[in-house]
Structure formats: C-alpha cells, structure tokens
Protein backbone atom coordinates (compact mmCIF):
# COMPACT_ATOMS: atom_id res chain seq x y z
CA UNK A 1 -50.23 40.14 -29.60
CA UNK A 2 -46.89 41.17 -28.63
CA UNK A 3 -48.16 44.80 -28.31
CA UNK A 4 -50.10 43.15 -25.60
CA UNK A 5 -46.99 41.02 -23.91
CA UNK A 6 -45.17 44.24 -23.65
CA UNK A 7 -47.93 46.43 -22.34
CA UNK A 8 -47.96 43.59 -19.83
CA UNK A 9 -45.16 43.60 -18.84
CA UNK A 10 -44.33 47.53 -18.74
CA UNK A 11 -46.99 47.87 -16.62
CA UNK A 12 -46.31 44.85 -14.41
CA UNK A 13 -42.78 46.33 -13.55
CA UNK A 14 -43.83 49.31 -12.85
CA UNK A 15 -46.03 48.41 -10.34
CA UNK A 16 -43.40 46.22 -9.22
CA UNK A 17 -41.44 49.23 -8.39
CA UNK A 18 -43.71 51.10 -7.04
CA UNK A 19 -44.44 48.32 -4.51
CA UNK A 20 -40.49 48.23 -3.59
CA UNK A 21 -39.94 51.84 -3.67
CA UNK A 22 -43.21 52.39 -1.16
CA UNK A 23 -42.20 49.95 1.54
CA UNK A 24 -38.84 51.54 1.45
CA UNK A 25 -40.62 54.94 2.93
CA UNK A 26 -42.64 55.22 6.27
CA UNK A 27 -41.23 55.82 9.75
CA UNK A 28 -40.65 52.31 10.78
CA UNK A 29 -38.88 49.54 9.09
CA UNK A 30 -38.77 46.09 10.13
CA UNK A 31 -35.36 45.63 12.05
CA UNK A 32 -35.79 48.77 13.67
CA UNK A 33 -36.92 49.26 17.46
CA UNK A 34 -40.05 51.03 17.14
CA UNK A 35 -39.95 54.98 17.92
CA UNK A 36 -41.03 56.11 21.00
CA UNK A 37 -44.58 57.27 21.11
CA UNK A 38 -46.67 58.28 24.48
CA UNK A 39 -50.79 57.88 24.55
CA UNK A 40 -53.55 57.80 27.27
CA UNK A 41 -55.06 54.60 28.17
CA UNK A 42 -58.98 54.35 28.51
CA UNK A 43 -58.30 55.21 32.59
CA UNK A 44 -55.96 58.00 32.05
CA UNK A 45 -53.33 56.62 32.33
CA UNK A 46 -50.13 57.52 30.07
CA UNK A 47 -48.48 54.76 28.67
CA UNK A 48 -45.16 54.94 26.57
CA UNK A 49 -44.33 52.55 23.88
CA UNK A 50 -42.38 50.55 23.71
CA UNK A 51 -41.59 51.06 26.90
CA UNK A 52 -44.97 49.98 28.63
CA UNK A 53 -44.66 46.19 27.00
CA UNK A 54 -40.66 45.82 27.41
CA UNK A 55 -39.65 41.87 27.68
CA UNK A 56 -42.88 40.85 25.73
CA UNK A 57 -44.20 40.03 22.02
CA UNK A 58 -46.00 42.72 21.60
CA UNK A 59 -48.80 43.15 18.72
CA UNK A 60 -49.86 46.51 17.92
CA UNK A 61 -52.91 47.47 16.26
CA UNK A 62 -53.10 51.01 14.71
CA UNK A 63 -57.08 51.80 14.11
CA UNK A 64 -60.59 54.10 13.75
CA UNK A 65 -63.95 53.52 14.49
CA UNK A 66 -64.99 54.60 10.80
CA UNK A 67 -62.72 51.61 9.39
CA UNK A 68 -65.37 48.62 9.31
CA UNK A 69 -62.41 45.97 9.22
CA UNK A 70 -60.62 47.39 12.29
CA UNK A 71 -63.91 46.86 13.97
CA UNK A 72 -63.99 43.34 13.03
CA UNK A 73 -60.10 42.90 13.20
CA UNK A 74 -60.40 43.77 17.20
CA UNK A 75 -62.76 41.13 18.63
CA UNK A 76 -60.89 38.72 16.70
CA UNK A 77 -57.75 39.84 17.81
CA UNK A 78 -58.65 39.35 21.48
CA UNK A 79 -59.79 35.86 21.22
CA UNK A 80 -55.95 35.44 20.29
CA UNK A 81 -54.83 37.66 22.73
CA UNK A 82 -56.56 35.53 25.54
CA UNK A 83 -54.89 32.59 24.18
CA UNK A 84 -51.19 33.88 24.22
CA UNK A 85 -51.37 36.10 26.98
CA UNK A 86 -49.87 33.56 29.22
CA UNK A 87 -47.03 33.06 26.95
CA UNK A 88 -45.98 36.81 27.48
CA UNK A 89 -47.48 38.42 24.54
CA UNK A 90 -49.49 41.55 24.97
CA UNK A 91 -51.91 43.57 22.51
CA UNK A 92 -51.96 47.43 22.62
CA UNK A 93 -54.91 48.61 20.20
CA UNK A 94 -53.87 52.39 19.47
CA UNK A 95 -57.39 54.49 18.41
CA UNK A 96 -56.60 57.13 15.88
CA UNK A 97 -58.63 60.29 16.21
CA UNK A 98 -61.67 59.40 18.00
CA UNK A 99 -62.11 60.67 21.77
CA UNK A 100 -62.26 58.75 25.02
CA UNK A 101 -66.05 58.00 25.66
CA UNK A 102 -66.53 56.07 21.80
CA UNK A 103 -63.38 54.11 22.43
CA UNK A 104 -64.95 53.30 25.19
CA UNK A 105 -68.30 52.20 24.29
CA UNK A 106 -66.82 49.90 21.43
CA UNK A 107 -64.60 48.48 23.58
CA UNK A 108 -67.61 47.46 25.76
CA UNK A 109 -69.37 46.67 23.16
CA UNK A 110 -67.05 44.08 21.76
CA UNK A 111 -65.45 42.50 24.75
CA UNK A 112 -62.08 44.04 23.99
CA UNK A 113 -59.89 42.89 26.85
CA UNK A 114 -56.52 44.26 26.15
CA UNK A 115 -54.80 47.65 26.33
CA UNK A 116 -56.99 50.16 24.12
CA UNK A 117 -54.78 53.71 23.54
CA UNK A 118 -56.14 57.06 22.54
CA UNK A 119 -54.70 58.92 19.68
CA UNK A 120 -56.93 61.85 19.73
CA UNK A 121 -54.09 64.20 18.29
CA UNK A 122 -53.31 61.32 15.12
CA UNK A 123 -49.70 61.34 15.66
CA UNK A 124 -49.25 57.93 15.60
CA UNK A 125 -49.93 58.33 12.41
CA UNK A 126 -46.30 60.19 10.97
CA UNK A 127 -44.68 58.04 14.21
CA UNK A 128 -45.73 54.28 13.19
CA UNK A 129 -46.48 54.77 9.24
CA UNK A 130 -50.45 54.27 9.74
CA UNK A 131 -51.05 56.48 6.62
CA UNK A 132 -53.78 53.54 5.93
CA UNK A 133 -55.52 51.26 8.45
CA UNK A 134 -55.67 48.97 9.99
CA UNK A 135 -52.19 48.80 10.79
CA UNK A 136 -50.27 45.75 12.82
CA UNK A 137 -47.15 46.12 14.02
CA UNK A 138 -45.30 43.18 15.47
CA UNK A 139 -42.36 43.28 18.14
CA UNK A 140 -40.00 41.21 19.42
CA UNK A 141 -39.31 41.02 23.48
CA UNK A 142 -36.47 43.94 23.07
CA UNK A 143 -39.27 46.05 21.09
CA UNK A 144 -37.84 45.61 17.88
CA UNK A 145 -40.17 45.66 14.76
CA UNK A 146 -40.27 41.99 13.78
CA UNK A 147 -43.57 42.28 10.75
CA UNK A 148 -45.57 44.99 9.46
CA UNK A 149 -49.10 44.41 8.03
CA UNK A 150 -51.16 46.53 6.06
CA UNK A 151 -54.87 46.29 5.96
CA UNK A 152 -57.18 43.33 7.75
CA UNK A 153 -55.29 40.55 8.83
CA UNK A 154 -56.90 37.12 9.79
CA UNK A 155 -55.74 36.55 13.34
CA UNK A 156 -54.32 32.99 11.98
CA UNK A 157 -51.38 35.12 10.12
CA UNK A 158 -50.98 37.20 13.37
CA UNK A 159 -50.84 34.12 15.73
CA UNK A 160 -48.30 32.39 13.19
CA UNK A 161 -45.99 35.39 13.19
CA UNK A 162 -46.39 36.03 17.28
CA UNK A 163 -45.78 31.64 17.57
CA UNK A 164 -42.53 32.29 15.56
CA UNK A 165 -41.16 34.67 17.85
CA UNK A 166 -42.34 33.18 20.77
CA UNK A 167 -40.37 29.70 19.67
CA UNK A 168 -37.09 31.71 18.06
C-alpha cells in the first residue's frame, strides 16, 4: 500500500513539473505584447499583428482545416464575435498551412464573419507557440497577451475572459 502512495505521488510531481516547466517555454508569455507577425487576408490584403487590431480586445485563433475541433471552435467563435463586436473586440482566425481557395470555401461554408489570415508558410507557428492547435490567444487594447488557451475552448470561457478585459 504505501508502495502505491509513493508511486503516486512520484509520478504526480513529476507531471507537475513537467506542466510548470512547459508553460515556461514557447514564444509568447502572458504579460508580453505579442510579437509582430505579418499574413495575407482572404482578399490579399497584408495585415500585421498586432498592429492591424491596435485599441481593441483582440481574440486570436491559431488553426487547420485537418483539426476537427478548430472547425467546430470557429462557427462558435463568431456567434460571440457578433455579439462583442460592438464593444470593440475583434477576432483574427490565423489558418496554418492550408492555401487561399480552402480557407475560403470553409469560411463560406460556416458563416465565418471575422478576419480569416493565411499562414501558408506555418510561421506562426515558432512566432505565437501554436506547436498544438487550436490555439487562442487573448489581448488586451495595447496588444498585450492577457490568456493563452490550449486546445478547444467553449466560447463561454472565451467570452468570460474577453468580458473581463472589456470591464477592467
């Protein structure tokens, strides 16, 4: 029995530390103002972060076609985003690796109205930490990262960060 306790335990802590020591790497840390990264919108355009969404919350989401729970995290991201769009928050959706014309098609598809970004090149993915995906990044009004999420996120977490910022 107390073979088991310690075996526990030993293995508890070391996962422990392995959590701590993992979300002390990665290019972005919360505090930080996010690094400057430039993309292509859906029309062409370029668009620089943070530049582009300067003086508003900004959510980013950091995603791929082949990830089934970005595809469901985007719809239900921009039921939000129509809700708190008047309160000066924007989404930017950042597409890692797929080209313009699928990005496109999805975003038809599932009545994505906010700012979709092509990553075709994947070096968002060394810039913003998006190793794994989805990815949300959170900023403050001055572009500072405010909360990092890894993996699907119900939009109610998202909304209660975004509403926290929005009333600070």
């Amino acid at each position: 029995m107390n073979r088991l306790k310690i075996k526990i335990i030993l293995i508890t802590a070391a996962m422990l530390t392995v959590i701590c020591v993992a979300q002390s790497w990665g290019a972005v840390k919360i505090g930080m103002t996010l690094p400057a990264g430039q993309f292509r919108d859906l029309r062409g355009n370029s668009v620089r972060l943070p530049a582009a969404t300067s003086g508003r919350i900004t959510v980013i989401l950091l995603w791929a076609l082949g990830c089934s729970s970005c595809r469901e995290d985007l719809p239900a991201l921009d039921a939000l985003y129509r809700k708190l769009k008047p309160r000066g928050v924007e989404v930017v959706g950042i597409n890692i690796g797929q080209g313009k014309s699928d990005v496109e098609k999805f975003s038809r598809e599932a009545g994505i109205s906010y700012s979709l970004l092509l990553d075709p090149e994947k070096k968002s993915v060394a810039l913003y930490d998006a190793a794994g995906i989805p990815r949300t990044i959170i900023l403050d009004r001055n572009g500072t990262i405010r909360f990092k999420i890894i993996g699907s996120t119900p939009p109610e977490l998202i909304r209660k960060y975004v509403t926290s910022l929005l009333d600070s």
